[in-house]
Protein backbone atom coordinates (compact mmCIF):
# COMPACT_ATOMS: atom_id res chain seq x y z
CA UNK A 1 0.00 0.00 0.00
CA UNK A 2 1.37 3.28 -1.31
CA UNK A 3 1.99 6.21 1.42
CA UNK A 4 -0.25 9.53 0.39
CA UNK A 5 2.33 11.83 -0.26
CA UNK A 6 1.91 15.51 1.31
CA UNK A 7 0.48 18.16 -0.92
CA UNK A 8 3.22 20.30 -2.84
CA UNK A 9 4.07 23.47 -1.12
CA UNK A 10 6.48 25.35 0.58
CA UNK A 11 7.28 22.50 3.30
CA UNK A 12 8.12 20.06 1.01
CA UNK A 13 10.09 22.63 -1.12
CA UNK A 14 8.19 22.67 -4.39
CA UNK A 15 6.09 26.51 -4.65
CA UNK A 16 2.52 26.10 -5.43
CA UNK A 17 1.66 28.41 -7.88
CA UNK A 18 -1.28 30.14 -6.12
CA UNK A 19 -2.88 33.78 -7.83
CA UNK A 20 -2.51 36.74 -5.68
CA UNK A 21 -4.04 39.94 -5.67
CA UNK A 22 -2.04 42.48 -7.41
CA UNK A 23 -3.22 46.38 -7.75
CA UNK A 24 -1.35 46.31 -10.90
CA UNK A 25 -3.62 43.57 -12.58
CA UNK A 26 -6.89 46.08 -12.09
CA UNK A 27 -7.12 48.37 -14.94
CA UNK A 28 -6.70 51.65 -14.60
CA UNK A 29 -10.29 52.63 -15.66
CA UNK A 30 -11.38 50.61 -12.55
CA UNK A 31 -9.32 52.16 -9.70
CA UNK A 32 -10.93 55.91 -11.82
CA UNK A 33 -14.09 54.27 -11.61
CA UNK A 34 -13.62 53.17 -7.91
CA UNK A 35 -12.24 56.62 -6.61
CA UNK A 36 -15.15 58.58 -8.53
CA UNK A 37 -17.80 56.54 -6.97
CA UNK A 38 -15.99 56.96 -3.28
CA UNK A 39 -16.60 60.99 -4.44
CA UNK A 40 -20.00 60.83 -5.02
CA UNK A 41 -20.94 58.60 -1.99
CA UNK A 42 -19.50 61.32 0.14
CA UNK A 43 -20.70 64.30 -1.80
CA UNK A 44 -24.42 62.66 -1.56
CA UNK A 45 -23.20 62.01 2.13
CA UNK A 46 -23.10 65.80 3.18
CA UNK A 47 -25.72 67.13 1.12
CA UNK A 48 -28.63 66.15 3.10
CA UNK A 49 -30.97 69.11 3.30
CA UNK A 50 -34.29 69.33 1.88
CA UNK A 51 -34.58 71.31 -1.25
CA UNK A 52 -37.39 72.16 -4.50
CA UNK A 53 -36.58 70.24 -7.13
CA UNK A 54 -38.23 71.65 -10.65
CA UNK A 55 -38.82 69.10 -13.69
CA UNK A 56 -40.50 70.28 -16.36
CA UNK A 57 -43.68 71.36 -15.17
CA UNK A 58 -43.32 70.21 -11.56
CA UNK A 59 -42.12 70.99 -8.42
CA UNK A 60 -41.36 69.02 -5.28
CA UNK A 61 -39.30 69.02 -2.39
CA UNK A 62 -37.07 66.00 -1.60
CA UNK A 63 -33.93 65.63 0.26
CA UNK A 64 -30.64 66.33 -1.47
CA UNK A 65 -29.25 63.36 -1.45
CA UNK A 66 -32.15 61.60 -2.84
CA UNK A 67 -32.06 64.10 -5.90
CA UNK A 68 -28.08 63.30 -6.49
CA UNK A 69 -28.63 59.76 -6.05
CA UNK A 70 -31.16 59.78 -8.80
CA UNK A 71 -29.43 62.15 -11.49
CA UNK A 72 -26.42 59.77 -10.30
CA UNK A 73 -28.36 56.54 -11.32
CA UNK A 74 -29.41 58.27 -14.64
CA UNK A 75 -26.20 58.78 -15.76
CA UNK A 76 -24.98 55.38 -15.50
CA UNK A 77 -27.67 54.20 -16.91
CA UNK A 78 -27.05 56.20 -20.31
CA UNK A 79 -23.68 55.40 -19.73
CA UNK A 80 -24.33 51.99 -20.10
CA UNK A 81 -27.29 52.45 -23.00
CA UNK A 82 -24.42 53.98 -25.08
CA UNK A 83 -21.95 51.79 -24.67
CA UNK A 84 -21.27 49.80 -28.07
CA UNK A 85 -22.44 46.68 -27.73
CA UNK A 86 -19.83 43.11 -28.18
CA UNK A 87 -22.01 42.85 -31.80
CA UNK A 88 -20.94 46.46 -33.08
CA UNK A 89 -17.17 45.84 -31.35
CA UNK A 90 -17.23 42.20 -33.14
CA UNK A 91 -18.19 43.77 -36.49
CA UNK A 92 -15.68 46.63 -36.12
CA UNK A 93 -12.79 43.92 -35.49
CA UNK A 94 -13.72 42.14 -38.60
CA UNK A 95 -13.70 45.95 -40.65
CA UNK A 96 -9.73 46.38 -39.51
């Protein structure tokens, strides 16, 4: 009957290749991404006073932050509705 042999690793001298987390694999549009979002979460933070809000032909009054949060929301949502799509990026590859 065969012994089990210990796992590989740094006892038995052989390195097991194991991935670590390195801040240079994130791209740098994610740490941008990642330090604008802290931003907002703090601007929305301090701006919590109640204020009119006119759209169009209405007016209400809602807390700042709820307003910011919203127009925040919006915009990364039509961010992400303009963003080409993997078709159009596929069919641009095959032009070049």
């Amino acid at each position: 009957m065969a012994a089990s042999t210990p796992a590989e690793g740094p006892i038995s001298g052989n390195p097991v290749s194991e991935k670590r987390f390195s801040a240079s694999a994130v791209p740098p549009r994610i740490w941008v991404a990642l330090i604008l979002v802290i931003i907002a979460i703090f601007f929305v933070a301090q701006n919590r006073d109640v204020t009119e809000i006119q759209v169009l032909f209405f007016s209400l009054e809602a807390p700042q932050w709820a307003a910011l949060s919203t127009t925040a929301v919006v915009g990364l949502l039509i961010g992400l509705l303009l963003r080409p799509s993997e078709r159009r990026k596929r069919k641009a590859a095959k032009r070049k």
